[in-house]
C-alpha atoms as a PDB file:
ATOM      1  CA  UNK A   1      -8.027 -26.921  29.133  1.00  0.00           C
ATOM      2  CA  UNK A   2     -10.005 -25.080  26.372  1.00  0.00           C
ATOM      3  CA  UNK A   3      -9.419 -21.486  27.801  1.00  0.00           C
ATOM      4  CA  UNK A   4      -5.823 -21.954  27.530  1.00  0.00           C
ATOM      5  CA  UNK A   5      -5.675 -22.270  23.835  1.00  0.00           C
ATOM      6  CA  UNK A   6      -7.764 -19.517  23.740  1.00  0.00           C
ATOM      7  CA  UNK A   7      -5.532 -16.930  26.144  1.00  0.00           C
ATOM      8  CA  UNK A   8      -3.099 -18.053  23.903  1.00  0.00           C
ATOM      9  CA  UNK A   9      -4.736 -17.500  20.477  1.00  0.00           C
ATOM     10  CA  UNK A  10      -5.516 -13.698  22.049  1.00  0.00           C
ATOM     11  CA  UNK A  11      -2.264 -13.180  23.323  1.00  0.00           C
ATOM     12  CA  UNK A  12      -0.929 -13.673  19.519  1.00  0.00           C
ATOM     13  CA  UNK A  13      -3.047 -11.469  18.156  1.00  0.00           C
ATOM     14  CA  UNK A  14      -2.706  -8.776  20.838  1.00  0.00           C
ATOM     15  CA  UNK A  15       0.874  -9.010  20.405  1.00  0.00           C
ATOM     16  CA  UNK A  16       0.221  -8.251  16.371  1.00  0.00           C
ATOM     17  CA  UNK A  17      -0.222  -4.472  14.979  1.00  0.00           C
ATOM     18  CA  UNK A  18      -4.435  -4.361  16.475  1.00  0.00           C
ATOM     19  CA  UNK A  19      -5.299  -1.527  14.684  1.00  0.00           C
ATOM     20  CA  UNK A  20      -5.565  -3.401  11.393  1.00  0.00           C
ATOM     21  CA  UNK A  21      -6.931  -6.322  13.371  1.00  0.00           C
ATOM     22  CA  UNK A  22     -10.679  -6.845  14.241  1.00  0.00           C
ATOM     23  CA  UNK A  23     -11.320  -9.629  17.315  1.00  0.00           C
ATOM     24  CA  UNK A  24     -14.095 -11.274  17.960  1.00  0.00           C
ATOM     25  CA  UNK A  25     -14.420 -14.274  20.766  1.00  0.00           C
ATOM     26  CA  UNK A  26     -17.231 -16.446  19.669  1.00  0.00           C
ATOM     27  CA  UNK A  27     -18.722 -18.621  21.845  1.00  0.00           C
ATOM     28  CA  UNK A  28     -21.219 -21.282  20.387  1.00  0.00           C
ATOM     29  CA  UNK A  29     -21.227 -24.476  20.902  1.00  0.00           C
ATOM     30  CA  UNK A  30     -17.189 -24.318  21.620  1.00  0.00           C
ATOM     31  CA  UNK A  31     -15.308 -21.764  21.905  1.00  0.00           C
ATOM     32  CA  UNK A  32     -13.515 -20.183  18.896  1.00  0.00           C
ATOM     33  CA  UNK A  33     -11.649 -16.937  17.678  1.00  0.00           C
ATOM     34  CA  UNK A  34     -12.239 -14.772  14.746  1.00  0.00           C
ATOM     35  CA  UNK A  35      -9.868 -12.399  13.411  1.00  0.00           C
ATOM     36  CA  UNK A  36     -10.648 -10.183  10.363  1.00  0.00           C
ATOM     37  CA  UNK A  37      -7.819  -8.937   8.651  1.00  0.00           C
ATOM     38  CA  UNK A  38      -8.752  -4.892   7.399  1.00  0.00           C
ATOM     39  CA  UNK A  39      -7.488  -3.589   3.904  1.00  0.00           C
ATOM     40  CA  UNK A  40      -4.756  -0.881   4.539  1.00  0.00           C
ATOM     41  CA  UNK A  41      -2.234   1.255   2.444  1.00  0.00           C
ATOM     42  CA  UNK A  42       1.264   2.527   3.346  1.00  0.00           C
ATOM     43  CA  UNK A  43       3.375   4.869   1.555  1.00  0.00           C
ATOM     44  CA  UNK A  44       6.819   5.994   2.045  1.00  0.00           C
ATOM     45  CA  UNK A  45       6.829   9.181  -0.297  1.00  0.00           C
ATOM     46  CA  UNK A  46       3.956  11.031   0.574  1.00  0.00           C
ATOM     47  CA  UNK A  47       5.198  14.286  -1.084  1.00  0.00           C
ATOM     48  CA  UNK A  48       8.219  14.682  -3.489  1.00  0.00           C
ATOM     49  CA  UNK A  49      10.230  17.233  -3.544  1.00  0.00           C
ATOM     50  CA  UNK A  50      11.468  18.559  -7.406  1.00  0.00           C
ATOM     51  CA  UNK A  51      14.177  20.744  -8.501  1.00  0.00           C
ATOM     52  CA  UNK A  52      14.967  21.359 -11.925  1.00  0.00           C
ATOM     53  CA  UNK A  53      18.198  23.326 -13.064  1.00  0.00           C
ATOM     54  CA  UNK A  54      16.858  25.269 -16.310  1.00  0.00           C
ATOM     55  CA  UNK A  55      20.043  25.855 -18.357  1.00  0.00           C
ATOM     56  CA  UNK A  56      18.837  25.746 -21.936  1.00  0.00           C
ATOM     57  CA  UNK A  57      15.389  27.615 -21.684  1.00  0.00           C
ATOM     58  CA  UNK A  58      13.301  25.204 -24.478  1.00  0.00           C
ATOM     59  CA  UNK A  59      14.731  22.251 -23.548  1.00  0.00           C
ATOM     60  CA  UNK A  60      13.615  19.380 -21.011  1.00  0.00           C
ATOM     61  CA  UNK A  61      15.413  19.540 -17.559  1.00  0.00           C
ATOM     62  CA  UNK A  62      15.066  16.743 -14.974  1.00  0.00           C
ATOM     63  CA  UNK A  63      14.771  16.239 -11.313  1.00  0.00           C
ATOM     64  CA  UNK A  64      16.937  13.933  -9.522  1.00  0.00           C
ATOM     65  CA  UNK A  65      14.403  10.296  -9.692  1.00  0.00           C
ATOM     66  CA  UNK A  66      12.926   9.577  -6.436  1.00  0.00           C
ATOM     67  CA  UNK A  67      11.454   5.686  -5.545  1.00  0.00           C
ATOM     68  CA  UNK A  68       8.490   5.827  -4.162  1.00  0.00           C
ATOM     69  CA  UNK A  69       7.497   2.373  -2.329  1.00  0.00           C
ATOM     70  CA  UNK A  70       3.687   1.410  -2.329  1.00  0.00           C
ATOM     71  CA  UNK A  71       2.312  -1.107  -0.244  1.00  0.00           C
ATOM     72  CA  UNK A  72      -0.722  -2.247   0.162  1.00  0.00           C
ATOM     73  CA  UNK A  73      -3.660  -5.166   1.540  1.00  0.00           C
ATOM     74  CA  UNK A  74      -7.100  -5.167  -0.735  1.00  0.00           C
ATOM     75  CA  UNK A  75      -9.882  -6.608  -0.691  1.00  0.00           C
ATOM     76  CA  UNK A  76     -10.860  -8.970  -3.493  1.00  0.00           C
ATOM     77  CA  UNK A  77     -11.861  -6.967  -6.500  1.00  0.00           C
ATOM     78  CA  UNK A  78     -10.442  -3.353  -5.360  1.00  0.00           C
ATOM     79  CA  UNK A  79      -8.179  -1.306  -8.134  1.00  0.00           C
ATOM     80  CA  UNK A  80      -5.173  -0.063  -6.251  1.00  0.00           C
ATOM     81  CA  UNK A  81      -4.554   3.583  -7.544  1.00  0.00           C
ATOM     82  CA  UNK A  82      -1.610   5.408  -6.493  1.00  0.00           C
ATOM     83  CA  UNK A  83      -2.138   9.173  -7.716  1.00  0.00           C
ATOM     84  CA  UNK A  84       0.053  11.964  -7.994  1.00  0.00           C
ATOM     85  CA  UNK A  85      -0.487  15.909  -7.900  1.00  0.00           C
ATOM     86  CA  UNK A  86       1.750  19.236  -8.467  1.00  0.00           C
ATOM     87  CA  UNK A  87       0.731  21.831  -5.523  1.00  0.00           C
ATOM     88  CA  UNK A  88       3.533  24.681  -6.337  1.00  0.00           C
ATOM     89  CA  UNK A  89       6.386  25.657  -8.574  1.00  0.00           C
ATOM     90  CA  UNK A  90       8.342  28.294  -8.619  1.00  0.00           C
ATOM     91  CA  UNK A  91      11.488  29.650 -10.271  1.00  0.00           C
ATOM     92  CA  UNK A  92      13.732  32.061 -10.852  1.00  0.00           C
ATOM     93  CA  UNK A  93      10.914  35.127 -11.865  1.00  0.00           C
ATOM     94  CA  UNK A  94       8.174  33.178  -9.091  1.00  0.00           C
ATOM     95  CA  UNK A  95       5.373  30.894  -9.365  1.00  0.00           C
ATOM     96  CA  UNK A  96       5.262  29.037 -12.724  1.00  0.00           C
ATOM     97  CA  UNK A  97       2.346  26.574 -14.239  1.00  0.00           C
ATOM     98  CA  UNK A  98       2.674  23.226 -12.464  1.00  0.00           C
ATOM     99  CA  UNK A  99       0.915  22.143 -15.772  1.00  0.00           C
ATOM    100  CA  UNK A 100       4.413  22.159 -17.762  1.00  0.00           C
ATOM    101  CA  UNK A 101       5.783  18.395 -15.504  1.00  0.00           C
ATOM    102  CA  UNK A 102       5.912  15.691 -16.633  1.00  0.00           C
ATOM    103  CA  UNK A 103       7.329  12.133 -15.792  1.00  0.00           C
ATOM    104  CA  UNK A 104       8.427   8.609 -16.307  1.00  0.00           C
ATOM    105  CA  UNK A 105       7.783   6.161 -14.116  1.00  0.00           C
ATOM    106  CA  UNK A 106       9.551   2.667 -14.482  1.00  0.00           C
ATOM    107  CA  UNK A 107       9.271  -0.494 -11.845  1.00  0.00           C
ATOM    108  CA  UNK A 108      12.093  -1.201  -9.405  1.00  0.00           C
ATOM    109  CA  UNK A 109      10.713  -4.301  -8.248  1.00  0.00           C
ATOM    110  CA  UNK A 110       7.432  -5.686  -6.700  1.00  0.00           C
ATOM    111  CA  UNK A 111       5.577  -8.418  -4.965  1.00  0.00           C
ATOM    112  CA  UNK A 112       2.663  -9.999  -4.623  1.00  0.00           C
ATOM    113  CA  UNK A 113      -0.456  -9.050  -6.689  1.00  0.00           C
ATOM    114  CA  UNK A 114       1.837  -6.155  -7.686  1.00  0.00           C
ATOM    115  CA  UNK A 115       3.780  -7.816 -10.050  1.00  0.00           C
ATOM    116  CA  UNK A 116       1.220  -7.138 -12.652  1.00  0.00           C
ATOM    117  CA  UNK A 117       1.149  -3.704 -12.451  1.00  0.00           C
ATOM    118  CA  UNK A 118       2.881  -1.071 -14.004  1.00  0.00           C
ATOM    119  CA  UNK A 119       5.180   2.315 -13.550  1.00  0.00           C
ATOM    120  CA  UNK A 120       3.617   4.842 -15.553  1.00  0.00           C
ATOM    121  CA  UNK A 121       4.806   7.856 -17.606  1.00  0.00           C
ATOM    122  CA  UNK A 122       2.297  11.534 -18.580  1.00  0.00           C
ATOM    123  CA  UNK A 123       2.124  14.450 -17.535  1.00  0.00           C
ATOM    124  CA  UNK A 124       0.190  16.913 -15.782  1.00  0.00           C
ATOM    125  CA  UNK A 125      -1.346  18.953 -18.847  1.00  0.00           C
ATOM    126  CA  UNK A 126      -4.550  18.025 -17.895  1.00  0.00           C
ATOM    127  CA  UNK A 127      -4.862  19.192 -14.414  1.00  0.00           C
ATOM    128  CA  UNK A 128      -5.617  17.745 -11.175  1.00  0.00           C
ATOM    129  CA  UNK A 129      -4.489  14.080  -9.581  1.00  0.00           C
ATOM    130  CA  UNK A 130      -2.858  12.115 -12.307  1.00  0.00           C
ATOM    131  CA  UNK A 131      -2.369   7.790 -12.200  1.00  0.00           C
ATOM    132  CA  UNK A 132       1.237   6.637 -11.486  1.00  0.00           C
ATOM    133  CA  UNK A 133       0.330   3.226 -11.245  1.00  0.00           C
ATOM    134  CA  UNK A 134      -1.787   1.179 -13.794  1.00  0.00           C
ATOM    135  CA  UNK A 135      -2.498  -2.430 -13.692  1.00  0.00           C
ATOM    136  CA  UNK A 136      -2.960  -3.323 -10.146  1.00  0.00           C
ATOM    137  CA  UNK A 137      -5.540  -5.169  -8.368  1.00  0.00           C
ATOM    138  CA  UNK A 138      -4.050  -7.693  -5.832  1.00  0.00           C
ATOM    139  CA  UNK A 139      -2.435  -7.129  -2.624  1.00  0.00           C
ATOM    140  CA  UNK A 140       1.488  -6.555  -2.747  1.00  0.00           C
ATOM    141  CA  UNK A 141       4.345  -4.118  -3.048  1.00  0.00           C
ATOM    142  CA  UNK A 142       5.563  -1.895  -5.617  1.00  0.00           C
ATOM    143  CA  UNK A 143       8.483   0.581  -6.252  1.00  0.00           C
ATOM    144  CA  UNK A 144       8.725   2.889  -8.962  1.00  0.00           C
ATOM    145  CA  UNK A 145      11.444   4.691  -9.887  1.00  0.00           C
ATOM    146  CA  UNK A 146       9.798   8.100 -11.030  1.00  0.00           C
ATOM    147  CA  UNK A 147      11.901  10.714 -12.920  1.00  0.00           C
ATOM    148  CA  UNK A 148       9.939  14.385 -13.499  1.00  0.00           C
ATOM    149  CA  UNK A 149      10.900  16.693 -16.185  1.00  0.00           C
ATOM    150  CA  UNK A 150      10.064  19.717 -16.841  1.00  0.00           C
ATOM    151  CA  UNK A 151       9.036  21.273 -20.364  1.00  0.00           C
ATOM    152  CA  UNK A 152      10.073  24.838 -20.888  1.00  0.00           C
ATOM    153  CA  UNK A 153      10.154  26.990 -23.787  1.00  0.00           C
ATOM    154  CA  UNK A 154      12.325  29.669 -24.825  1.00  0.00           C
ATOM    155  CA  UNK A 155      10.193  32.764 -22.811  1.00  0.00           C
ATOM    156  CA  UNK A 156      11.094  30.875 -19.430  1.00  0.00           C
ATOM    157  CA  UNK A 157      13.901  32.428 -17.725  1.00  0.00           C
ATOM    158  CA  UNK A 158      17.179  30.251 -16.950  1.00  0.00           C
ATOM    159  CA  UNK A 159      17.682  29.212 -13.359  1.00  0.00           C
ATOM    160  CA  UNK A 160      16.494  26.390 -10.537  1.00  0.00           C
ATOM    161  CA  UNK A 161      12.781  25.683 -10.402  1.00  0.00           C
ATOM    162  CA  UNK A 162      11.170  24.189  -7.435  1.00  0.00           C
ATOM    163  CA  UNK A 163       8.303  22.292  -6.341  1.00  0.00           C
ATOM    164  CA  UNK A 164       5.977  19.829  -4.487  1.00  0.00           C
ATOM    165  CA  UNK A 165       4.198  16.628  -5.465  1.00  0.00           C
ATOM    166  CA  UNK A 166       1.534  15.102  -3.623  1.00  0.00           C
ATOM    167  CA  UNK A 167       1.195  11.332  -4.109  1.00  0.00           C
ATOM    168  CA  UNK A 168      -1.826   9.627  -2.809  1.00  0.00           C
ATOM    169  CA  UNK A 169      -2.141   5.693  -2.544  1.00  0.00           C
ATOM    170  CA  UNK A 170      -5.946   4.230  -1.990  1.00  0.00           C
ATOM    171  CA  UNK A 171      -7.626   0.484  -2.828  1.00  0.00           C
ATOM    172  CA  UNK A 172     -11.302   0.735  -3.949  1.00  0.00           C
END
């Protein structure tokens, strides 16, 4: 019975997560099933939260480190870029310059086409979305262990310092 293996075949694939699934019956000179298989991303850590306890005003102080767990299917040839952005920080007198964090990134562990890649370290000087990933171009999973600092001099007053960070994972 040719149908059956084909009820089957759909009732595998219907059972599977569909909306990264594209099915397509094909009937030709048999029957037959294609399944395309869509590129996705999936990150745990969408924003991190950062505190910073500023004791010594002029010295470094550092956030707890946060892992943030990337995974992700490409398509051949697509650089997998996982991004990262201040949106606020304020402190002890009120907003202060996001511009002042920075961070070092280092790899947990990873899979897959992410083995290559690496964890990195920067800051956000520059402005705008800055790379916390390098090196990756293959399907897989990474976790980096990301600890932020923050660089104050002696005109910032002592005290706790909060923030946001928006991270932003994407294959293109």
């Amino acid at each position: 019975m040719p149908g059956v293996s084909l009820r089957v075949a759909m009732a595998v694939v219907l059972a599977m997560n569909v909306s990264t699934l594209t099915v397509t019956a094909v009937a030709a000179a048999g029957t037959g099933l294609m399944v395309q298989i869509n590129p996705e991303a999936h990150l745990d850590t969408p924003v991190a939260s950062v505190s910073f306890n500023v004791v010594n005003p002029g010295q470094l102080a550092y956030s707890q480190p946060i892992t943030v767990t990337s995974w992700v299917r490409a398509l051949p040839n697509q650089q997998i870029q996982l991004t990262a952005q201040p949106v606020a920080l304020a402190g002890p007198n009120g907003a202060a310059s996001t511009a002042t964090i920075q961070w070092t990134g280092t790899m947990a562990s990873a899979t897959g086409g992410a083995t290559t890649a690496n964890c990195t370290s920067g800051n956000f000087g520059t402005g705008g979305a800055q790379q916390m990933i390098g090196n990756w171009s293959q399907s897989g999973i990474a976790k980096c262990t990301i600890t932020f600092a923050l660089a104050t001099d002696a005109s910032w007053a002592a005290g706790t310092y909060s923030g946001s960070i928006n991270l932003s994972l994407s294959a293109q």
